[in-house]
Protein backbone atom coordinates (compact mmCIF):
# COMPACT_ATOMS: atom_id res chain seq x y z
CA UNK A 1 -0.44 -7.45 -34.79
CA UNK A 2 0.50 -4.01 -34.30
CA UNK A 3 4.03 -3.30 -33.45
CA UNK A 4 5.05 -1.37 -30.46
CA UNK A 5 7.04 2.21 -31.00
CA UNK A 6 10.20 1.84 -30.22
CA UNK A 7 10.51 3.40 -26.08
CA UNK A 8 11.79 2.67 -22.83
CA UNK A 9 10.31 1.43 -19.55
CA UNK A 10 11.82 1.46 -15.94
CA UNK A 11 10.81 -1.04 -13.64
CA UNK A 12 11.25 0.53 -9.83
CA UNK A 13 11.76 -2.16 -7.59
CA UNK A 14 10.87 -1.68 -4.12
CA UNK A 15 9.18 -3.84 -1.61
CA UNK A 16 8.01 -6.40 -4.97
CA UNK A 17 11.40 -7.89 -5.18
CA UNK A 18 10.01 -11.09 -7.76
CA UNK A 19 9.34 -12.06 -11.09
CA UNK A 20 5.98 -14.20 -10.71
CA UNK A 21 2.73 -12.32 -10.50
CA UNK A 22 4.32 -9.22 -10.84
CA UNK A 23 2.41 -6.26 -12.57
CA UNK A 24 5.00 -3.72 -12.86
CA UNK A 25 7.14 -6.79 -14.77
CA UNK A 26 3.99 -7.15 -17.39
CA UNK A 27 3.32 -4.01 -18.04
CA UNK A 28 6.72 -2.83 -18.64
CA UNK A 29 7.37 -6.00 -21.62
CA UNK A 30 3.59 -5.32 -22.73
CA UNK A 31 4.19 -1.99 -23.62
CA UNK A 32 7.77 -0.99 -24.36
CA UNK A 33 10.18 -2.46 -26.85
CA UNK A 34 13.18 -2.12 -23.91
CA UNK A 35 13.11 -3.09 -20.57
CA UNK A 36 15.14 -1.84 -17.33
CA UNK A 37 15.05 -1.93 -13.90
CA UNK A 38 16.76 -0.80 -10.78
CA UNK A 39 16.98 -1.16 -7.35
CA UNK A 40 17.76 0.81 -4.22
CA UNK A 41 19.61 0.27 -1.14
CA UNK A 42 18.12 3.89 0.09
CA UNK A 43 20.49 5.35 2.61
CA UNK A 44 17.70 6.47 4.56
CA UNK A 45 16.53 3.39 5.26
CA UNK A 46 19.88 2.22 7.27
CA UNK A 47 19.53 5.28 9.50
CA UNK A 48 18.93 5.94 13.55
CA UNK A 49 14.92 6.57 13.91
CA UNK A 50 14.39 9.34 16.93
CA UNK A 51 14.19 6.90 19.38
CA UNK A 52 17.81 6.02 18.28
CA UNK A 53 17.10 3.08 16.81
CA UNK A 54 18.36 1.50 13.17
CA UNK A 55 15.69 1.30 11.12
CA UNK A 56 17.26 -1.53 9.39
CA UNK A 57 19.51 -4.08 11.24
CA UNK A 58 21.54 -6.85 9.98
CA UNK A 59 19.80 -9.60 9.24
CA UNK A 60 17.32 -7.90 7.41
CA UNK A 61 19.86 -5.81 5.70
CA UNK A 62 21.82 -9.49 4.74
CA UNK A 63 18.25 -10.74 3.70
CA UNK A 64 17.82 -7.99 1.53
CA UNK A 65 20.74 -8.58 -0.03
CA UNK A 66 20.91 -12.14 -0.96
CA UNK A 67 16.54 -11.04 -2.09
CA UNK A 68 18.13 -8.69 -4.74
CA UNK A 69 21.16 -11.25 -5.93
CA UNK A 70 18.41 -13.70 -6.76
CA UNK A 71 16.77 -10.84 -7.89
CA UNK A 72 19.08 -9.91 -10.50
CA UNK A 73 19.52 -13.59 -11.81
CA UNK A 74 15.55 -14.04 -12.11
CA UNK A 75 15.38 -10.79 -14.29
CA UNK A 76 18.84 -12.07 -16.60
CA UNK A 77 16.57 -15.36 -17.07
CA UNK A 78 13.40 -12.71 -18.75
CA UNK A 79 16.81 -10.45 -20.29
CA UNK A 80 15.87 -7.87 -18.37
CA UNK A 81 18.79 -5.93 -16.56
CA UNK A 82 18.47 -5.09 -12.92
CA UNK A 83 20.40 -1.26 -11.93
CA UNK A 84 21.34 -1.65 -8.13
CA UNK A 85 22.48 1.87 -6.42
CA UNK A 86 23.65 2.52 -3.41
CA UNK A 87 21.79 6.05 -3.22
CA UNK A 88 18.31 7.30 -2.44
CA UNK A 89 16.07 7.25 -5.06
CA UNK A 90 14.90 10.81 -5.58
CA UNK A 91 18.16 11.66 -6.20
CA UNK A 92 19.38 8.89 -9.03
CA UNK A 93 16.24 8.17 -10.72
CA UNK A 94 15.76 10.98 -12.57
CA UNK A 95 19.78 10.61 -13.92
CA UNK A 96 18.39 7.15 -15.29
CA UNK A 97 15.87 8.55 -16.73
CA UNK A 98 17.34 11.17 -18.40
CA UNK A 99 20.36 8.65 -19.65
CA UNK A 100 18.00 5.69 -21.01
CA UNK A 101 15.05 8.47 -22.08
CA UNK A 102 12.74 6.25 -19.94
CA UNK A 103 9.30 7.08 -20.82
CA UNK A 104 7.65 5.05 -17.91
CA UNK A 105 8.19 3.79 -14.17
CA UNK A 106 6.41 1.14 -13.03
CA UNK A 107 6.11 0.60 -9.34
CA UNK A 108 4.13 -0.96 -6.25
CA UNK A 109 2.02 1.52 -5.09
CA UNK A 110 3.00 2.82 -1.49
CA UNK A 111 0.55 4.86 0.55
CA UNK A 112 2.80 5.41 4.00
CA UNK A 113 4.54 8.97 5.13
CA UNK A 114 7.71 7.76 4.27
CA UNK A 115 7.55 6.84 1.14
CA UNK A 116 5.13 9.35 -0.43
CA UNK A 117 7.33 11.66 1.00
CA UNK A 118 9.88 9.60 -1.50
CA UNK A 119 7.33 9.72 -4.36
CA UNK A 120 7.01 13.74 -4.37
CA UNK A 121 10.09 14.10 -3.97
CA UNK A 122 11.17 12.10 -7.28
CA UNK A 123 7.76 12.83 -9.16
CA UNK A 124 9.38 16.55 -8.77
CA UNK A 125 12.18 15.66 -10.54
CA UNK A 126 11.37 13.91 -13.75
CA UNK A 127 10.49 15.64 -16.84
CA UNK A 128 6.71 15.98 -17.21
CA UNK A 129 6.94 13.43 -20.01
CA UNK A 130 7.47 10.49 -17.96
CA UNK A 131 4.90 8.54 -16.84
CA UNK A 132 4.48 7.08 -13.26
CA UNK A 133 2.56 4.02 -12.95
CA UNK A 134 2.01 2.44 -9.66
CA UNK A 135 0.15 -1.16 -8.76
CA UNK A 136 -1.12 -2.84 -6.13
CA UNK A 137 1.26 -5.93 -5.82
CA UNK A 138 0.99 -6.25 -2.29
CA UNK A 139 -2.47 -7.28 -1.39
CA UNK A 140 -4.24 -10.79 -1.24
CA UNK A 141 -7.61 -8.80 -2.39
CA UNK A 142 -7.11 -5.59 -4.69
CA UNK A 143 -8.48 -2.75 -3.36
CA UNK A 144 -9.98 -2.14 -6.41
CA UNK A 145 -12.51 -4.88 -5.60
CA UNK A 146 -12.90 -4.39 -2.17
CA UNK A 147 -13.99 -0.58 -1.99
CA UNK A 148 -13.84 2.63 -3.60
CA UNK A 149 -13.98 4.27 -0.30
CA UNK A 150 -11.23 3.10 2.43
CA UNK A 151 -13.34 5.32 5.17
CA UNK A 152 -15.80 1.97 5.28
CA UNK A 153 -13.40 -0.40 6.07
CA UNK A 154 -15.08 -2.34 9.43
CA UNK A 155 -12.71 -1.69 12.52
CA UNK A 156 -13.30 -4.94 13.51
CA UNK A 157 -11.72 -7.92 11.70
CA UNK A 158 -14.18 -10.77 11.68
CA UNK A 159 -16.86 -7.63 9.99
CA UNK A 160 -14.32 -7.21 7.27
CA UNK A 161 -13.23 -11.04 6.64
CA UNK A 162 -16.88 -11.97 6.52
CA UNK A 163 -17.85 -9.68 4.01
CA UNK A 164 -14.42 -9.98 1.98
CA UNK A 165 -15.31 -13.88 1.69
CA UNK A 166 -19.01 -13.74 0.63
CA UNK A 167 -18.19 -11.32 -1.78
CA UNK A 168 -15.20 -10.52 -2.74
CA UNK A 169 -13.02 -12.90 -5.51
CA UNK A 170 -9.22 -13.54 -5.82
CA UNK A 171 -7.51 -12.61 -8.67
CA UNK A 172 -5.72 -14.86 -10.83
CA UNK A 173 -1.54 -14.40 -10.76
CA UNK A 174 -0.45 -12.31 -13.03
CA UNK A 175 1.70 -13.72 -15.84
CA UNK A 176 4.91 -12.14 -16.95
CA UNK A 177 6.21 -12.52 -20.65
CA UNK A 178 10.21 -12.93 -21.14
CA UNK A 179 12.09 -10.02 -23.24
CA UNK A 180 14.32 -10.86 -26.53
CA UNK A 181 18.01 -11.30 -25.65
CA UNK A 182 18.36 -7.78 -27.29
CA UNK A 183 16.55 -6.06 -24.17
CA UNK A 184 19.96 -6.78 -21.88
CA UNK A 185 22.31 -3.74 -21.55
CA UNK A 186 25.67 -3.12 -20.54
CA UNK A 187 25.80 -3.62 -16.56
CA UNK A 188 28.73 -1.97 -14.61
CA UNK A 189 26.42 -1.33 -11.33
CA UNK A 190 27.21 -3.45 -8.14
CA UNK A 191 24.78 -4.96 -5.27
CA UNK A 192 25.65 -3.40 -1.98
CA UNK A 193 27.86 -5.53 0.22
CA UNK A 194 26.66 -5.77 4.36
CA UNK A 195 30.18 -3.66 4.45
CA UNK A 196 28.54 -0.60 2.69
CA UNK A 197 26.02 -0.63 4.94
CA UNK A 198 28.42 -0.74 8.09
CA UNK A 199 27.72 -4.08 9.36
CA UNK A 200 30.03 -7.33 9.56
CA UNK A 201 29.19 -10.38 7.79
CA UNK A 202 27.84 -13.24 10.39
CA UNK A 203 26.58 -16.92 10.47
CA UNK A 204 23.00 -18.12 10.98
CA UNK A 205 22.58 -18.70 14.45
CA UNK A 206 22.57 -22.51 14.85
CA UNK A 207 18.89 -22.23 16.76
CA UNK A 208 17.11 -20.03 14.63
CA UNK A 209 13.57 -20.78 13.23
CA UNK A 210 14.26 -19.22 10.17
CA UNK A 211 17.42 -20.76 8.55
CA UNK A 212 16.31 -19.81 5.03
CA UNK A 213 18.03 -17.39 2.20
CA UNK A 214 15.96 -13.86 1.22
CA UNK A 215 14.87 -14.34 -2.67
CA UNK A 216 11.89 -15.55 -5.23
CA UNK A 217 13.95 -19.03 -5.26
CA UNK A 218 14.36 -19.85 -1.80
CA UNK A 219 10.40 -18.21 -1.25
CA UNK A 220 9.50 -21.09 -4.13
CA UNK A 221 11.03 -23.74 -2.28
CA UNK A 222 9.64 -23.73 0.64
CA UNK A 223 6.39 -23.22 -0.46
CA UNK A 224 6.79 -26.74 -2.38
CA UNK A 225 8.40 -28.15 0.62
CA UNK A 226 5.83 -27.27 2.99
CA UNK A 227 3.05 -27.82 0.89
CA UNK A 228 3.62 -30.68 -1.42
CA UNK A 229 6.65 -32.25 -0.22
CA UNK A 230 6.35 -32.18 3.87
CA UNK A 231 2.42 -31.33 3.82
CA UNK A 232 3.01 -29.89 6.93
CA UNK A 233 0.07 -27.24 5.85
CA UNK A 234 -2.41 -29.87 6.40
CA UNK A 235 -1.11 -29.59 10.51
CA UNK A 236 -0.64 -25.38 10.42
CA UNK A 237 -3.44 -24.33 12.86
CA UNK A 238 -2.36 -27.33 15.19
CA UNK A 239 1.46 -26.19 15.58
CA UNK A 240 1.28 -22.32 14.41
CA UNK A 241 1.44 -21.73 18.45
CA UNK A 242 4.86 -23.51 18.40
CA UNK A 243 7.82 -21.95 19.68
CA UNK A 244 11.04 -23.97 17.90
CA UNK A 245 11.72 -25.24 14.67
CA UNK A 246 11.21 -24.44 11.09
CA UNK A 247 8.04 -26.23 10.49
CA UNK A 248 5.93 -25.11 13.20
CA UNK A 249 4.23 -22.52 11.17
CA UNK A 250 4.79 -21.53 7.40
CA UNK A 251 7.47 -18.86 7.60
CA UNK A 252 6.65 -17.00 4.60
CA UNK A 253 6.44 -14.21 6.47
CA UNK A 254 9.90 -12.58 5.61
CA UNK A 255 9.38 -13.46 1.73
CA UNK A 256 6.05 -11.89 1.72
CA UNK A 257 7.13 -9.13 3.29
CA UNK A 258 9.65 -7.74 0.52
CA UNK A 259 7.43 -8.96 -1.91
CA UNK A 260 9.77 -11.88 -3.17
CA UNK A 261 6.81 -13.78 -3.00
CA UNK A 262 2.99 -12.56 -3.50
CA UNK A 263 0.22 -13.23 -1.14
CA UNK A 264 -2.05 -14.47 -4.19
CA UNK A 265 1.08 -17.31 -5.39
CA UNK A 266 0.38 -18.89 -1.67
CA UNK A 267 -3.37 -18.54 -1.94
CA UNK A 268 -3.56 -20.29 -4.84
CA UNK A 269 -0.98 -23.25 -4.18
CA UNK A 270 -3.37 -23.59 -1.34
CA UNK A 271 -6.27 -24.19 -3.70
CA UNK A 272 -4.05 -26.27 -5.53
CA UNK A 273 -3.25 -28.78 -2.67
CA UNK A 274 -6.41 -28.84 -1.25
CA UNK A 275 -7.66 -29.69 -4.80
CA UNK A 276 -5.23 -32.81 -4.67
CA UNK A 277 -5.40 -33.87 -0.79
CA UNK A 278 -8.55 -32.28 0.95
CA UNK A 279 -9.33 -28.64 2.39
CA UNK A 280 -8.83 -28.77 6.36
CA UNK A 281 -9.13 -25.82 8.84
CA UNK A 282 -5.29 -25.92 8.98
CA UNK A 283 -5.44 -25.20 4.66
CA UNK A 284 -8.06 -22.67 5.58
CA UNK A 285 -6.38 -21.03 8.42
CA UNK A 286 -3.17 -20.27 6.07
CA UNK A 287 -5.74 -17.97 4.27
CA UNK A 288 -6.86 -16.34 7.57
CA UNK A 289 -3.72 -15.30 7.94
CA UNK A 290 -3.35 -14.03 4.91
CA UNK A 291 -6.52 -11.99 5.36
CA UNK A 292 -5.13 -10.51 8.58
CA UNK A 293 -2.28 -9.03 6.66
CA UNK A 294 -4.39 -6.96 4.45
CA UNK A 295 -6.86 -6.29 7.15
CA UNK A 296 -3.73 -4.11 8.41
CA UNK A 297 -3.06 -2.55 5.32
CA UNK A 298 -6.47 -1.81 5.00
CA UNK A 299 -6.51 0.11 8.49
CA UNK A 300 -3.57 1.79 7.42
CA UNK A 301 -5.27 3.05 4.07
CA UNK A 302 -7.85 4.25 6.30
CA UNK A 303 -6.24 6.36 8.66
CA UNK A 304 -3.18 6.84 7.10
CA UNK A 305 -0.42 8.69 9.72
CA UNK A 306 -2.63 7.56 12.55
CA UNK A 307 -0.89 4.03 12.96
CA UNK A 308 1.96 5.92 13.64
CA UNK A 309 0.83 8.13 15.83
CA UNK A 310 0.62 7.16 20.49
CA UNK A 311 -2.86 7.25 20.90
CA UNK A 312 -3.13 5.09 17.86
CA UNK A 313 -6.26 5.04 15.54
CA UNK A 314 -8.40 5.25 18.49
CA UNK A 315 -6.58 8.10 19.87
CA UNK A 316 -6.49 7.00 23.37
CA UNK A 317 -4.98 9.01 25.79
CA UNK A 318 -2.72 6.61 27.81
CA UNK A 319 -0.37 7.40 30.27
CA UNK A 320 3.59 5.66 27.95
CA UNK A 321 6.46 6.35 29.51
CA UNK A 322 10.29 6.50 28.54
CA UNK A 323 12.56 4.51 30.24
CA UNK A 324 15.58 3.70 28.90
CA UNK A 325 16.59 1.36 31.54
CA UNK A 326 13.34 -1.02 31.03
CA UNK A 327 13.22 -0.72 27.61
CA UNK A 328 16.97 -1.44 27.36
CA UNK A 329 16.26 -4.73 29.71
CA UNK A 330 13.02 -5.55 27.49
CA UNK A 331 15.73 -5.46 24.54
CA UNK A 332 18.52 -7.56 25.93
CA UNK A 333 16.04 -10.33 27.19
CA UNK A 334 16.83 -8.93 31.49
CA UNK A 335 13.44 -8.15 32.91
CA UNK A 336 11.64 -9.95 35.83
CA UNK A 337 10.19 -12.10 33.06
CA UNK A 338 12.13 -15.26 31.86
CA UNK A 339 9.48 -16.19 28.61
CA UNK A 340 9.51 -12.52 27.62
CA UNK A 341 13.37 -12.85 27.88
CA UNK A 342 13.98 -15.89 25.81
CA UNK A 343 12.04 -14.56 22.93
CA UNK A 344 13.88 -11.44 23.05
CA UNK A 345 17.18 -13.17 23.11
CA UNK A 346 16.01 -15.57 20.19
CA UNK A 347 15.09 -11.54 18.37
CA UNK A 348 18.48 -10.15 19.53
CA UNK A 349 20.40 -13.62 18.22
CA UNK A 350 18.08 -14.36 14.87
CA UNK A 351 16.53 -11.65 13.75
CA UNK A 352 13.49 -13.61 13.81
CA UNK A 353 10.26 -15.00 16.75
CA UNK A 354 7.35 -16.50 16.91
CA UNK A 355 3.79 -15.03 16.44
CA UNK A 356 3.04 -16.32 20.24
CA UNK A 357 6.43 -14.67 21.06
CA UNK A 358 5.69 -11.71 19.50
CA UNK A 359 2.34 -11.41 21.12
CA UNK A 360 3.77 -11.62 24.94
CA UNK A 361 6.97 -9.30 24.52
CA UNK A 362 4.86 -6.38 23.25
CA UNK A 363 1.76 -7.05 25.78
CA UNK A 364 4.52 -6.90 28.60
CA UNK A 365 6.42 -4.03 27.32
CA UNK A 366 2.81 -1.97 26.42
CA UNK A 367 0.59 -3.13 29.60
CA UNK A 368 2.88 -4.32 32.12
CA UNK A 369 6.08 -1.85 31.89
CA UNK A 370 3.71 1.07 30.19
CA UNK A 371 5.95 1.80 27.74
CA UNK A 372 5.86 3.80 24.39
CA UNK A 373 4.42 1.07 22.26
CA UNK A 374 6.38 2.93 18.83
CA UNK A 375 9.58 1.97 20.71
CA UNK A 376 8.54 -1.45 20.63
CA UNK A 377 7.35 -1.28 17.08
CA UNK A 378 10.38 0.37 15.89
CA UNK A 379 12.74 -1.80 17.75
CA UNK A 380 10.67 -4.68 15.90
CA UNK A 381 11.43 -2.76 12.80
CA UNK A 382 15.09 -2.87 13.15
CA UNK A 383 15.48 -6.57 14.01
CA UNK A 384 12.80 -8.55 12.18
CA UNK A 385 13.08 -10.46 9.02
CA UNK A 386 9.99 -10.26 8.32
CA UNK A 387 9.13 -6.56 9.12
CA UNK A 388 6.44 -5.34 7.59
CA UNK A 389 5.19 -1.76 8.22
CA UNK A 390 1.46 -2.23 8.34
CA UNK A 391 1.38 -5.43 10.16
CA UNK A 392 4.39 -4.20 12.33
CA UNK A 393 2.04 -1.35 13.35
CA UNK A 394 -0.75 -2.86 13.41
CA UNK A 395 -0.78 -5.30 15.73
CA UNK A 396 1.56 -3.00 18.24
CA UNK A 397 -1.63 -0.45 17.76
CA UNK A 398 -3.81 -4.03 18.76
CA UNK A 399 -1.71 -5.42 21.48
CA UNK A 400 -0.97 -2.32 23.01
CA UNK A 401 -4.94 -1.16 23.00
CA UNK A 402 -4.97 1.37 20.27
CA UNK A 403 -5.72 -0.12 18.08
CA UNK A 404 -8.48 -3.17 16.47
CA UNK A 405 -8.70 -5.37 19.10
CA UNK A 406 -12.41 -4.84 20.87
CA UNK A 407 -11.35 -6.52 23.78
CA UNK A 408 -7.79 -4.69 24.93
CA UNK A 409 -6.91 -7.66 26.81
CA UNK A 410 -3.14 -7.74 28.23
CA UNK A 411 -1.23 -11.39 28.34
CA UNK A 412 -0.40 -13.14 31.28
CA UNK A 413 3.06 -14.15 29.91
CA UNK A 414 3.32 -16.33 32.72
CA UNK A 415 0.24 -18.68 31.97
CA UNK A 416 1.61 -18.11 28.40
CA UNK A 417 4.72 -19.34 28.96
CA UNK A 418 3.22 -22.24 30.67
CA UNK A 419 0.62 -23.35 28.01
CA UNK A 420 3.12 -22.99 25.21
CA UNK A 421 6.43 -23.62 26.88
CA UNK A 422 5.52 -26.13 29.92
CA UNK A 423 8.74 -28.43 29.68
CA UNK A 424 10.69 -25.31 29.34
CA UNK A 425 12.55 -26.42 26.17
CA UNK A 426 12.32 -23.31 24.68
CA UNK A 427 12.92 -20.98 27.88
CA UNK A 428 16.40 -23.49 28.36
CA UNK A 429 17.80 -22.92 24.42
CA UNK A 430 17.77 -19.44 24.86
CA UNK A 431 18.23 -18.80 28.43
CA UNK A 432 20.95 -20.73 28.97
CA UNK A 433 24.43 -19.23 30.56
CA UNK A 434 27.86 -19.96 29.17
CA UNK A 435 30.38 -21.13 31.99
CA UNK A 436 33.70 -19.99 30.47
């Protein structure tokens, strides 16, 4: 076997934040004798948006932060050394690379304004000689196999599900080789602290749906729990409309959406339990979802800045207001609406709601108080977990009727609130006053 020149790869960690099925991981051992990698807490990304929002509250900041500990002690186990900074990327990497003459970066490939803006930016700074290689980590189906043209992706979902499942096959997880104990280097870099990024350290609320740690380990345990242990996935599309409790729908969400665990690991341990107790619509509809989230990805390949944009990827010409009164009301769970409320109370107090929930606070704030839908979106941003950009816009652009949904139907909370929340169980947890 022929032996690799001696050189250096980085590994740029963004939203890939694992060690299983990781490209960027394989390539980098494959192909260079040493091994780094880094990670940045970019400034930018704890900064007021122009509607004067954070674009990164606390809880996801605190998730963050416990996803890049376990980070860091995942990467020790393969002797690999993660970098953490405290900095924005275009202006450090190119100092790292210069220090450990990298001769490679390997990243998740990113396709959104913001952070191509980042890739120029740093791609201007290296020397010519350093490669950048960038993968897609993020997807259930690679885009290599599902089109060489992102123009033809179907604007309806069922068109582009269909044809994805006739045709289209999963890949395998990628498997990632472990470094001699040689590849470690000196360390004097420290995670950032919720105090570096101006907020105070706080408790799990006692209520929250979502009582779990960010990281690959936590991700990994509850995906045996709720598969193998629980087999609550046999029972998903029966309680995914639920309202309290951890088991009423997977909650991978926040995991997948920082990468600390890959769409293809759950796909696969699906296939894997239905192998051992029987494929069900509930096994099945885990995958649906799963499909959704690239469907949005997908759309957002296609049109690029328009999912950003008011009139959405239909450019419709709606009449969005700006109120900061209602959309200050909408926020602190104090409109005319007590279901709309509760779920953004459990938001405000968790950092975390329902799908259903989700669905009837942005119908009301789009279609009943006819306001900005981005305000929504980036509010969502701010306070969710599980914020994802794509889906995040994607289904604000659908719910708000700019985006893929055929129908543009608005939610009658109320009838919502009744089907899903008739004893008023969930309504009374978060609604409830304090008397002293």
């Amino acid at each position: 076997m022929q032996k690799k020149q001696e050189n250096t790869s980085l590994i740029w960690f963004r939203n890939n934040l694992r060690v299983h099925d990781n490209t960027s991981i394989k390539k980098a051992v494959q192909n260079h004798t040493k091994v780094i990698a880094v990670y940045f807490f970019d400034p930018k990304l704890f900064e007021f948006d122009k509607f004067g929002i954070q674009k990164t509250a606390k809880y996801r900041a605190k998730f963050l932060i416990e996803t890049v500990t376990d980070l860091k002690k995942n990467l020790e186990d393969l002797n690999i050394t993660l970098l953490t900074y405290f900095e924005s990327p275009e202006d450090k990497l190119h100092e790292i690379c210069d220090a450990y003459e990298i001769e490679t970066i390997y990243t998740q490939k990113e396709w959104t304004k913001e952070e191509v803006t980042t890739n120029n930016f740093i791609k201007n700074t290296l020397s010519e000689t350093v490669n950048f290689v960038e993968d897609n980590d993020q997807f259930l189906y690679n885009p290599t196999t599902v089109s060489k043209d992102f123009s033809n992706i179907p604007n309806v979902f069922t068109a582009f599900r269909k044809k994805l499942e006739k045709t289209v096959q999963i890949q395998k997880e990628v498997q990632v080789s472990k470094c001699t104990s040689e590849n470690l280097i000196e360390n004097k870099t420290i995670i950032t602290t919720l105090q570096d990024l101006g907020f105070e350290d706080f408790e799990v609320h006692e209520n929250t749906a979502f009582p779990f740690s960010g990281g690959e380990t936590s991700a990994l345990e509850r995906l045996k729990n709720y598969f193998f242990e629980t087999k609550k996935v046999g029972f998903y599309k029966k309680t995914r409309n639920g309202l309290l409790g951890v088991d009423y729908s997977t909650k991978f969400s926040p995991w997948l959406a920082n990468g600390s665990l890959s769409a293809k690991t759950i796909y696969w341990k699906i296939k894997e339990y239905e192998a051992k107790f029987g494929a069900n619509d509930s096994t099945y509809w885990v995958i649906f979802e799963l499909i959704w989230r690239d469907y949005f990805k997908y759309i957002s390949l296609k049109y690029n800045a328009k999912v950003f944009q008011l009139g959405g990827i239909l450019e419709k010409d709606y009449q969005w207001s700006y109120d900061k009164q209602l959309i200050n009301q909408w926020i602190h769970g104090e409109t005319k609406d007590d279901f709309v409320n509760a779920n953004m109370i459990e938001l405000k107090e968790t950092g975390f709601m329902s799908n259903r929930g989700r669905q009837n606070v942005a119908s009301y704030f789009a279609k009943e108080l006819l306001l900005d839908w981005r305000i929504g979106a980036a509010y969502f941003e701010s306070m969710l977990l599980d914020y994802d950009v794509h889906s995040n816009y994607g289904n604000w652009m659908y719910v708000s009727g700019v985006g893929n949904d055929p129908r543009d139907r608005k939610f009658n909370t109320q009838l919502q609130a009744e089907r899903y929340d008739g004893n008023h169980k969930f309504r009374k947890i978060w609604l409830i006053k304090t008397l002293f």
